[in-house]
N, C-alpha and C. Protein backbone atom coordinates (compact mmCIF):
# COMPACT_ATOMS: atom_id res chain seq x y z
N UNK A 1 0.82 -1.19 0.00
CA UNK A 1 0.00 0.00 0.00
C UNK A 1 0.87 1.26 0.00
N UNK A 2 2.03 1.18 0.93
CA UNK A 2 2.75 2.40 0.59
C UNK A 2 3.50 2.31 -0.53
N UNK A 3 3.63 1.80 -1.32
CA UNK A 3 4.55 1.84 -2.67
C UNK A 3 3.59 2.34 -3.59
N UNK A 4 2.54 1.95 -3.54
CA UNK A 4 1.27 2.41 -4.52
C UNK A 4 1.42 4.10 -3.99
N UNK A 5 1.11 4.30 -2.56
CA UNK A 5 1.25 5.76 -2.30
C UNK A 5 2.07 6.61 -2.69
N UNK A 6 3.38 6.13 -2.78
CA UNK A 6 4.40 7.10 -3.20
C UNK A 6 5.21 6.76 -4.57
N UNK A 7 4.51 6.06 -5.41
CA UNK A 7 4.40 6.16 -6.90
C UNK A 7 3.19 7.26 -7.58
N UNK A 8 2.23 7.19 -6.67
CA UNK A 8 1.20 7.79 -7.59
C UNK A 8 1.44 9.84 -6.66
N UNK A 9 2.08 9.32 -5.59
CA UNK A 9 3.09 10.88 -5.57
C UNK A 9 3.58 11.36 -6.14
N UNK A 10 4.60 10.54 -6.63
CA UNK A 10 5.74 10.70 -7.46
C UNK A 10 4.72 10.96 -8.87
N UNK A 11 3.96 10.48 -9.68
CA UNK A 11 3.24 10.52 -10.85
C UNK A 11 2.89 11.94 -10.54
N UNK A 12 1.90 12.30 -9.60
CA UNK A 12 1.70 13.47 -9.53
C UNK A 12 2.63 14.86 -9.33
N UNK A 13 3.91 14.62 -8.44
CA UNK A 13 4.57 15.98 -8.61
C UNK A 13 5.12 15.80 -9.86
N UNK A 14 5.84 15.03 -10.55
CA UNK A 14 6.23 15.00 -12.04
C UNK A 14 5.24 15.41 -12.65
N UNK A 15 4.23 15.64 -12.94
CA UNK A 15 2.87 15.99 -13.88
C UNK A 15 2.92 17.45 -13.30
N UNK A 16 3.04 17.68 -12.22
CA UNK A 16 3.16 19.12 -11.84
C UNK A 16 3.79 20.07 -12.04
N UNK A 17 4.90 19.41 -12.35
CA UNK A 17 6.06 20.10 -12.82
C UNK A 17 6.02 19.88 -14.10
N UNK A 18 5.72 19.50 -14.96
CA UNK A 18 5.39 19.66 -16.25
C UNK A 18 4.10 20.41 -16.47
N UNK A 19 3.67 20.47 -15.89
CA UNK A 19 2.41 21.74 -16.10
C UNK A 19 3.30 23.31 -15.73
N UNK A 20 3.49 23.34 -14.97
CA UNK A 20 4.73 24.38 -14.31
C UNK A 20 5.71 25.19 -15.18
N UNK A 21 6.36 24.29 -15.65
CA UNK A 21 7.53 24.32 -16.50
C UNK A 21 6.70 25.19 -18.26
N UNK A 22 5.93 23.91 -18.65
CA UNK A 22 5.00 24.56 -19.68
C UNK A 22 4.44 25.85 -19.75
N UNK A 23 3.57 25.81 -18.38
CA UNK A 23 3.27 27.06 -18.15
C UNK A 23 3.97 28.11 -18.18
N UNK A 24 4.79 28.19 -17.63
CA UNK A 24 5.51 29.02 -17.72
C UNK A 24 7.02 29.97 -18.29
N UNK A 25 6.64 29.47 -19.64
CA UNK A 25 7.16 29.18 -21.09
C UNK A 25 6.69 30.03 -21.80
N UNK A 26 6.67 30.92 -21.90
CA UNK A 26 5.99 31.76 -23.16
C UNK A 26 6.56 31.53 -24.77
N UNK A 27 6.08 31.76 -25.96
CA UNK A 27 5.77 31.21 -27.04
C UNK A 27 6.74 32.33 -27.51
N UNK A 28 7.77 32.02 -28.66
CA UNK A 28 8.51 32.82 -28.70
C UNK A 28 8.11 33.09 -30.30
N UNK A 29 8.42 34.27 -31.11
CA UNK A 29 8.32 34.41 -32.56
C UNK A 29 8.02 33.23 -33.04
N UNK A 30 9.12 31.99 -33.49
CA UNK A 30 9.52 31.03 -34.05
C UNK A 30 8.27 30.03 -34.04
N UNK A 31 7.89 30.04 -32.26
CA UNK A 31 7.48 28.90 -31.98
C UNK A 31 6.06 28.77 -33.05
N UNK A 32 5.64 27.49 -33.58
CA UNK A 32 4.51 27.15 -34.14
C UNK A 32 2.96 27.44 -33.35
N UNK A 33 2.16 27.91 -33.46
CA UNK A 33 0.75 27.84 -32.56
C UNK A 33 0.45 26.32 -33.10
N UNK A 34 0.28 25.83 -31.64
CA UNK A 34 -0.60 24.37 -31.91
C UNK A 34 -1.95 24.58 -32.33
N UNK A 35 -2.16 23.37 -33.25
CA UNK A 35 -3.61 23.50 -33.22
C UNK A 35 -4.29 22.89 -31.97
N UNK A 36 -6.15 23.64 -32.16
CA UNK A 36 -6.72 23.68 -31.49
C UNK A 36 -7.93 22.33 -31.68
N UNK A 37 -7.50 22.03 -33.02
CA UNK A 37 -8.31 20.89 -33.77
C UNK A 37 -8.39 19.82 -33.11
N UNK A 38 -9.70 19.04 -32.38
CA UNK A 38 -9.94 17.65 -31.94
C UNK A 38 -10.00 17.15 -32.79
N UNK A 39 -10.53 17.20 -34.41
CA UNK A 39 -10.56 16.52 -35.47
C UNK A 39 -9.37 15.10 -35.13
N UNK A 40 -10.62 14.02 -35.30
CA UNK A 40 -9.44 12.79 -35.63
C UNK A 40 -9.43 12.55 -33.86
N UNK A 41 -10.23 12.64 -32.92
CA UNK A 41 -10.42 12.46 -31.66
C UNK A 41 -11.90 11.99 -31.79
N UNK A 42 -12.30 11.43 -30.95
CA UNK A 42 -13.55 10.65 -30.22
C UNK A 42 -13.77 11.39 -28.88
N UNK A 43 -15.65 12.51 -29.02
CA UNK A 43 -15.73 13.40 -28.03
C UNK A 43 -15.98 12.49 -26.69
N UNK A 44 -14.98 12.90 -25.61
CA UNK A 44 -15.10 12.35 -24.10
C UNK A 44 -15.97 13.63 -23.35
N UNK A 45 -16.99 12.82 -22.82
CA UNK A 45 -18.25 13.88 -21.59
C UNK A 45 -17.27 13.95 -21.08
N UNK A 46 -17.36 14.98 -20.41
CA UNK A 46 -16.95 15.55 -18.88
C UNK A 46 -17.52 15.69 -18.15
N UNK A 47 -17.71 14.97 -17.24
CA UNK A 47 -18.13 15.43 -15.59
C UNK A 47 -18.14 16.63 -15.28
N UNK A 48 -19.59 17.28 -14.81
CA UNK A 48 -19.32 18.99 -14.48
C UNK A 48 -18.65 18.72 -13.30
N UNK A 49 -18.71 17.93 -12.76
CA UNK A 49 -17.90 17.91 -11.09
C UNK A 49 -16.01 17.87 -11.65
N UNK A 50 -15.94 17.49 -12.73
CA UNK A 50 -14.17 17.08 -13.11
C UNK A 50 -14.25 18.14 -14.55
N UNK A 51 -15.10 19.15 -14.39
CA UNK A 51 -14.51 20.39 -15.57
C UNK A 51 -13.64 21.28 -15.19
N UNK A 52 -13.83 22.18 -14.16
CA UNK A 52 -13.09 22.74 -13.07
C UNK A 52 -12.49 22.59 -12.07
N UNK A 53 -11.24 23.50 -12.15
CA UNK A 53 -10.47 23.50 -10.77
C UNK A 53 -9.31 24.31 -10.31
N UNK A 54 -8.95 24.39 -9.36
CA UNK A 54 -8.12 26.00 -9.30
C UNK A 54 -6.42 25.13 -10.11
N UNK A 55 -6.25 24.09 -10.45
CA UNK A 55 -4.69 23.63 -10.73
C UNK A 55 -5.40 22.71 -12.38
N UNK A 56 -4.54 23.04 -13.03
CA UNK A 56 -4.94 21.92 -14.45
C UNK A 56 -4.39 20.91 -14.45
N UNK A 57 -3.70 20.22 -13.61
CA UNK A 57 -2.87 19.07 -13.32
C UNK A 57 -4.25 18.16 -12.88
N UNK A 58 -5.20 18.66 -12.22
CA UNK A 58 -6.14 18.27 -11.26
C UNK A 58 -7.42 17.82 -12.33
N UNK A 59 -7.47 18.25 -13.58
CA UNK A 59 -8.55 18.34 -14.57
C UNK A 59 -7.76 16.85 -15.40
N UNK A 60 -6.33 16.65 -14.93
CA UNK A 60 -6.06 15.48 -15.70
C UNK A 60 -5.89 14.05 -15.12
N UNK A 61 -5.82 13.84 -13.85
CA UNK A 61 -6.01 13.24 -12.80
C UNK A 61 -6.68 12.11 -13.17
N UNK A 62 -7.57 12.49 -13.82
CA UNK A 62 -8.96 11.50 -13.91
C UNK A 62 -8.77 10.12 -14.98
N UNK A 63 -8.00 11.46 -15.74
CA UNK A 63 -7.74 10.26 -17.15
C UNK A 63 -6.63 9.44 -17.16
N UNK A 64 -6.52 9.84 -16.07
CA UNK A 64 -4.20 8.93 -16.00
C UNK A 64 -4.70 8.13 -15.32
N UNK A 65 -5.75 7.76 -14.12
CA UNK A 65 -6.43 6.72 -13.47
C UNK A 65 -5.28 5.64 -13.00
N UNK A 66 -5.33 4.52 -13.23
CA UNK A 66 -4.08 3.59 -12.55
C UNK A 66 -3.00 3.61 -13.16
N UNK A 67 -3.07 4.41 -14.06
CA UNK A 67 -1.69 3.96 -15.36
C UNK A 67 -0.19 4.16 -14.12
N UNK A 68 -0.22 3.52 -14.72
CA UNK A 68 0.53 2.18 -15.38
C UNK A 68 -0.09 1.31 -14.01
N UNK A 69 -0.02 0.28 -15.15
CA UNK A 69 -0.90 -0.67 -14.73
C UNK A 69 0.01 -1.51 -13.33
N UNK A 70 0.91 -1.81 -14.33
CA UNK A 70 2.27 -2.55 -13.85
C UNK A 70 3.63 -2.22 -14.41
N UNK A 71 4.45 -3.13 -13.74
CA UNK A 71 5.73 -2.85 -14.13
C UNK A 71 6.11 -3.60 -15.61
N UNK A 72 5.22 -4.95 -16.04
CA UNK A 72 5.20 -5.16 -16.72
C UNK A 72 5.14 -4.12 -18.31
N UNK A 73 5.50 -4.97 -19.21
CA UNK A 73 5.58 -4.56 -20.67
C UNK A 73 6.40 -2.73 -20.43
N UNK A 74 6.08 -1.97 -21.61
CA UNK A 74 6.94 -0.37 -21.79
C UNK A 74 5.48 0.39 -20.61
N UNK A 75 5.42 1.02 -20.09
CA UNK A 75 4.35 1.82 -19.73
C UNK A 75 5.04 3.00 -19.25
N UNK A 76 4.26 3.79 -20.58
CA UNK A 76 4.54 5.67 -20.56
C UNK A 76 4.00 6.12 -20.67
N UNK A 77 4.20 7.64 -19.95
CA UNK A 77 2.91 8.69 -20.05
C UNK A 77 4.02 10.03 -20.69
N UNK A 78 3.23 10.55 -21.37
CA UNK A 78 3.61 12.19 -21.80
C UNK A 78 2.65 13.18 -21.49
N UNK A 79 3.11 13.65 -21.46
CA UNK A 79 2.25 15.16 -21.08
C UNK A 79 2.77 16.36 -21.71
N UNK A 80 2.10 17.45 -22.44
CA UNK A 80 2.40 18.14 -23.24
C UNK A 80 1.38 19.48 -23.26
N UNK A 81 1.95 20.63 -22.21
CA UNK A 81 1.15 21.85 -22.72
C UNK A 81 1.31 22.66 -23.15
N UNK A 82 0.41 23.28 -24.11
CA UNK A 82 1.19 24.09 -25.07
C UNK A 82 -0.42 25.23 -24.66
N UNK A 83 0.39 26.76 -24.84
CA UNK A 83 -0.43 27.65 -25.21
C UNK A 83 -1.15 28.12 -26.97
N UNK A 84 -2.23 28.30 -26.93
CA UNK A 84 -3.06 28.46 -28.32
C UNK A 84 -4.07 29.31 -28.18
N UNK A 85 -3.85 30.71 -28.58
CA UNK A 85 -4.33 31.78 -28.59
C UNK A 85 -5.11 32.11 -27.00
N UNK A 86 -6.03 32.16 -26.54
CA UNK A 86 -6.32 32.65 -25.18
C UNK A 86 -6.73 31.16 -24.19
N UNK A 87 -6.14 29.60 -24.83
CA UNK A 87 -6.57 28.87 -24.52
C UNK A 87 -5.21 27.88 -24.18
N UNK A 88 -4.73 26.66 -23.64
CA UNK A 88 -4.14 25.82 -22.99
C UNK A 88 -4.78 24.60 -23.78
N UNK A 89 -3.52 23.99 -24.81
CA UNK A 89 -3.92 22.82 -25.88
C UNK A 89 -3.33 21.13 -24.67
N UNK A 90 -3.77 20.36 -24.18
CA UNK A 90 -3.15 19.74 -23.32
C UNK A 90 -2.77 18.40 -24.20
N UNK A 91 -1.95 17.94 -24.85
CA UNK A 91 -1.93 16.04 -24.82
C UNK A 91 -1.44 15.41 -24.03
N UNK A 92 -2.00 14.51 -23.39
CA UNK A 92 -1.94 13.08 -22.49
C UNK A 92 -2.06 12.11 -23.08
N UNK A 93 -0.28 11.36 -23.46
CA UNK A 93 -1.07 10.21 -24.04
C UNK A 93 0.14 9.07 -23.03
N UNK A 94 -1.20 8.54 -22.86
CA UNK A 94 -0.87 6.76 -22.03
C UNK A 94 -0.67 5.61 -22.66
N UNK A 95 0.31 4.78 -22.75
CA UNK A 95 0.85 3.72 -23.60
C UNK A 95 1.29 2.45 -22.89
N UNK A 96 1.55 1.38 -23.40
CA UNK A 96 2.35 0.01 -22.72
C UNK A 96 0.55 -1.03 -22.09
N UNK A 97 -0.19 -0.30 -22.40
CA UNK A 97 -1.34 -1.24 -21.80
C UNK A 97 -1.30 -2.23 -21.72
N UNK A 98 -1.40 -3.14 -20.85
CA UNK A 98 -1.61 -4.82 -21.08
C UNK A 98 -2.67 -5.39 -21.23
N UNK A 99 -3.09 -5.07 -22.72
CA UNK A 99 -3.89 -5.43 -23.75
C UNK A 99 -3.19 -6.09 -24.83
N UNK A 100 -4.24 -6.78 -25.59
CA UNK A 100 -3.53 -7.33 -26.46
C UNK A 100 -4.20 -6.80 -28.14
N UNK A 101 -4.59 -6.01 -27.99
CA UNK A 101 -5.19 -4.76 -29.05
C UNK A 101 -5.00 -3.36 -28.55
N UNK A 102 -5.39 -2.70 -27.93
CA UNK A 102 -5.33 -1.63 -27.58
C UNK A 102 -3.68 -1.63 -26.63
N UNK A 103 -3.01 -0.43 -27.27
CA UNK A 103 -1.89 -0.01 -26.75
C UNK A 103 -1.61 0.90 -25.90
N UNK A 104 -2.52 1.76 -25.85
CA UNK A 104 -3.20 3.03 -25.05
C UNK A 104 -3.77 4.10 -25.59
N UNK A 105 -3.69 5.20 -24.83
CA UNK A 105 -4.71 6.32 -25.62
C UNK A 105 -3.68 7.74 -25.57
N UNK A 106 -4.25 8.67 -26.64
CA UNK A 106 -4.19 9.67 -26.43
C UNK A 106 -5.14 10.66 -26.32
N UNK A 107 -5.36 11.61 -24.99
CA UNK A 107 -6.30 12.46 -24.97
C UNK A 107 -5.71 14.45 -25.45
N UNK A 108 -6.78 14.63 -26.00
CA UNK A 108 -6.14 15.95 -26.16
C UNK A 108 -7.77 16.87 -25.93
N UNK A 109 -7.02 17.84 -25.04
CA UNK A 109 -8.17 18.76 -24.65
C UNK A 109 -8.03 20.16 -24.45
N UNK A 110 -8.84 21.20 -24.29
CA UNK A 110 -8.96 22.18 -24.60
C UNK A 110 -9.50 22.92 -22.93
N UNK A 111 -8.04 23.78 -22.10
CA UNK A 111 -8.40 24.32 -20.87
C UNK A 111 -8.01 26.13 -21.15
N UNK A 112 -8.93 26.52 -20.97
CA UNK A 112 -9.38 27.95 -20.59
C UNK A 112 -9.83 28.42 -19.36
N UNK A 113 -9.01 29.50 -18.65
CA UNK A 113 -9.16 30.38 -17.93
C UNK A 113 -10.58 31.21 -17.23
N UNK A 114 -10.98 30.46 -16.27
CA UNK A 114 -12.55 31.14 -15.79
C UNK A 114 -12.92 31.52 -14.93
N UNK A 115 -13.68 32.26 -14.79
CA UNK A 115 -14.13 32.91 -12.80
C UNK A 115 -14.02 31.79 -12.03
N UNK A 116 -13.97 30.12 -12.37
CA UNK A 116 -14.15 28.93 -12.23
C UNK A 116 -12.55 28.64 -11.34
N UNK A 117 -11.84 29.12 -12.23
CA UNK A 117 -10.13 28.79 -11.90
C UNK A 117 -9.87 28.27 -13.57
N UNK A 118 -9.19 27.28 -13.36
CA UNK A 118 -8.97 26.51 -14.83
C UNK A 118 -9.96 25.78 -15.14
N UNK A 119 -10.34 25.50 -16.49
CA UNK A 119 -11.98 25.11 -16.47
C UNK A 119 -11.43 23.90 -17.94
N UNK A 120 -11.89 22.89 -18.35
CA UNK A 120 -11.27 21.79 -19.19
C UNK A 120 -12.92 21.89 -19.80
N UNK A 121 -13.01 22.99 -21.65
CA UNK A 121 -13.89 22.80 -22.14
C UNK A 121 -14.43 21.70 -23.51
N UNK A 122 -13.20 21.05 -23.29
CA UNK A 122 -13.47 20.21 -24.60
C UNK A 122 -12.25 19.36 -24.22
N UNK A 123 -12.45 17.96 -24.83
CA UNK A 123 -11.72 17.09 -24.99
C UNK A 123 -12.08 15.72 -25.48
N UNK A 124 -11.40 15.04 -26.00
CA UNK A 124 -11.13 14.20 -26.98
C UNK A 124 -10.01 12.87 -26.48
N UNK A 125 -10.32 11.52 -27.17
CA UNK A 125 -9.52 10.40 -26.98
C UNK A 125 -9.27 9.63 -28.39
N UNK A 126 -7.85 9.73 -28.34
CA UNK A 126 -7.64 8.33 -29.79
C UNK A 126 -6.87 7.27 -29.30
N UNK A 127 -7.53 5.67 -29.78
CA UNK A 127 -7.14 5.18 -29.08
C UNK A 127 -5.72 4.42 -30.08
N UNK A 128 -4.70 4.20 -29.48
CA UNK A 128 -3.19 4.02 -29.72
C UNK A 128 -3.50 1.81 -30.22
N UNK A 129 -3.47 1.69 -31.05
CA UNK A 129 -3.56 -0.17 -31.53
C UNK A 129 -2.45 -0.30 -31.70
N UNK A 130 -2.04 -1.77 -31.21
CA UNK A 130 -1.05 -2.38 -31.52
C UNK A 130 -0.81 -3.02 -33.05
N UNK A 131 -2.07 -3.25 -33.77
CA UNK A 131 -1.86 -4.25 -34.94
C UNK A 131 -2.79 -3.47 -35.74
N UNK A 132 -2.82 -2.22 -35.92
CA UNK A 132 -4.09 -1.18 -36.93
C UNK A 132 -5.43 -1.35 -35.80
N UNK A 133 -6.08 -0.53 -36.98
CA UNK A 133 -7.52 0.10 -37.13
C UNK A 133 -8.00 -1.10 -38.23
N UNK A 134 -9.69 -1.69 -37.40
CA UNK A 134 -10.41 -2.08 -38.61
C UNK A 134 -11.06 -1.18 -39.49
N UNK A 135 -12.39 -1.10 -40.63
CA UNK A 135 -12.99 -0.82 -40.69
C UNK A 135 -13.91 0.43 -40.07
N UNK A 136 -14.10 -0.70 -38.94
CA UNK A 136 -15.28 -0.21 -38.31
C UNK A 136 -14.66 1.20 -37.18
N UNK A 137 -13.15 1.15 -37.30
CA UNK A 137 -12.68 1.89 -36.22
C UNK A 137 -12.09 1.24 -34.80
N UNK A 138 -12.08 0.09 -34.77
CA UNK A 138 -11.87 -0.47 -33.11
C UNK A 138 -10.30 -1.31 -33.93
N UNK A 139 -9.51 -1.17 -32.65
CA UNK A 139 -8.30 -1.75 -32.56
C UNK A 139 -8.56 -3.52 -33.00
N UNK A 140 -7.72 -3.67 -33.70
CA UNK A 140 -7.63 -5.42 -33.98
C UNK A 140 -7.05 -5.77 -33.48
């Protein structure tokens, strides 16, 4: 029980500090504006109780859930924030699943600034296959 505790510590001040760090990065001439495009994402509800919150580390919490599962197989997380015009472009993507189709996901979402604190108004999931896409869209 305490190893679980102070891994998913450790998960969290590292995520913090990458929010941190990002944040506080300003966009220089050069830099590219990310897009803002979910296109090519699958829309994820949001919980009005998990839209808002005074930290955006806290709006991502939800979706990192047990990852990593285990120590088994590669299991990685990235995290990536980028500023895009008066808005915060976030990707989270989770990988190494121990699945035997699905490899993990990437979420990308859309956090803006509100009387709220940080407020997460849109977001999106693609899911990462080990062996393609059918048809129909679901991992083979």
């Amino acid at each position: 029980m305490r190893d679980s505790r102070n891994r998913h510590s450790a998960k969290v001040a590292i995520l913090a500090f990458a929010v941190i760090v990002a944040m506080g990065r300003p966009l220089s001439a050069g830099d590219k504006e990310p897009s803002a495009s979910l296109e090519g994402f699958k829309e994820v509800k949001i919980a009005p109780d998990r839209s808002s919150s005074d930290k955006v580390i806290n709006l991502l919490l939800p979706y990192i859930g047990n990852h990593p599962e285990s120590l088994e197989g590669r299991p990685e997380l990235d995290l990536s924030i980028r500023r895009h015009e008066s808005s915060l472009i976030v990707d989270l993507t989770l990988s190494g699943y121990l699945d035997d189709s699905v490899s993990g996901e990437h979420y990308r979402g859309i956090v803006v600034r509100s009387s709220k604190g940080w407020e997460l108004v849109d977001l999106g999931v693609k899911y990462i296959c080990y062996r393609g896409v059918s048809a129909s869209g679901k991992c083979l």
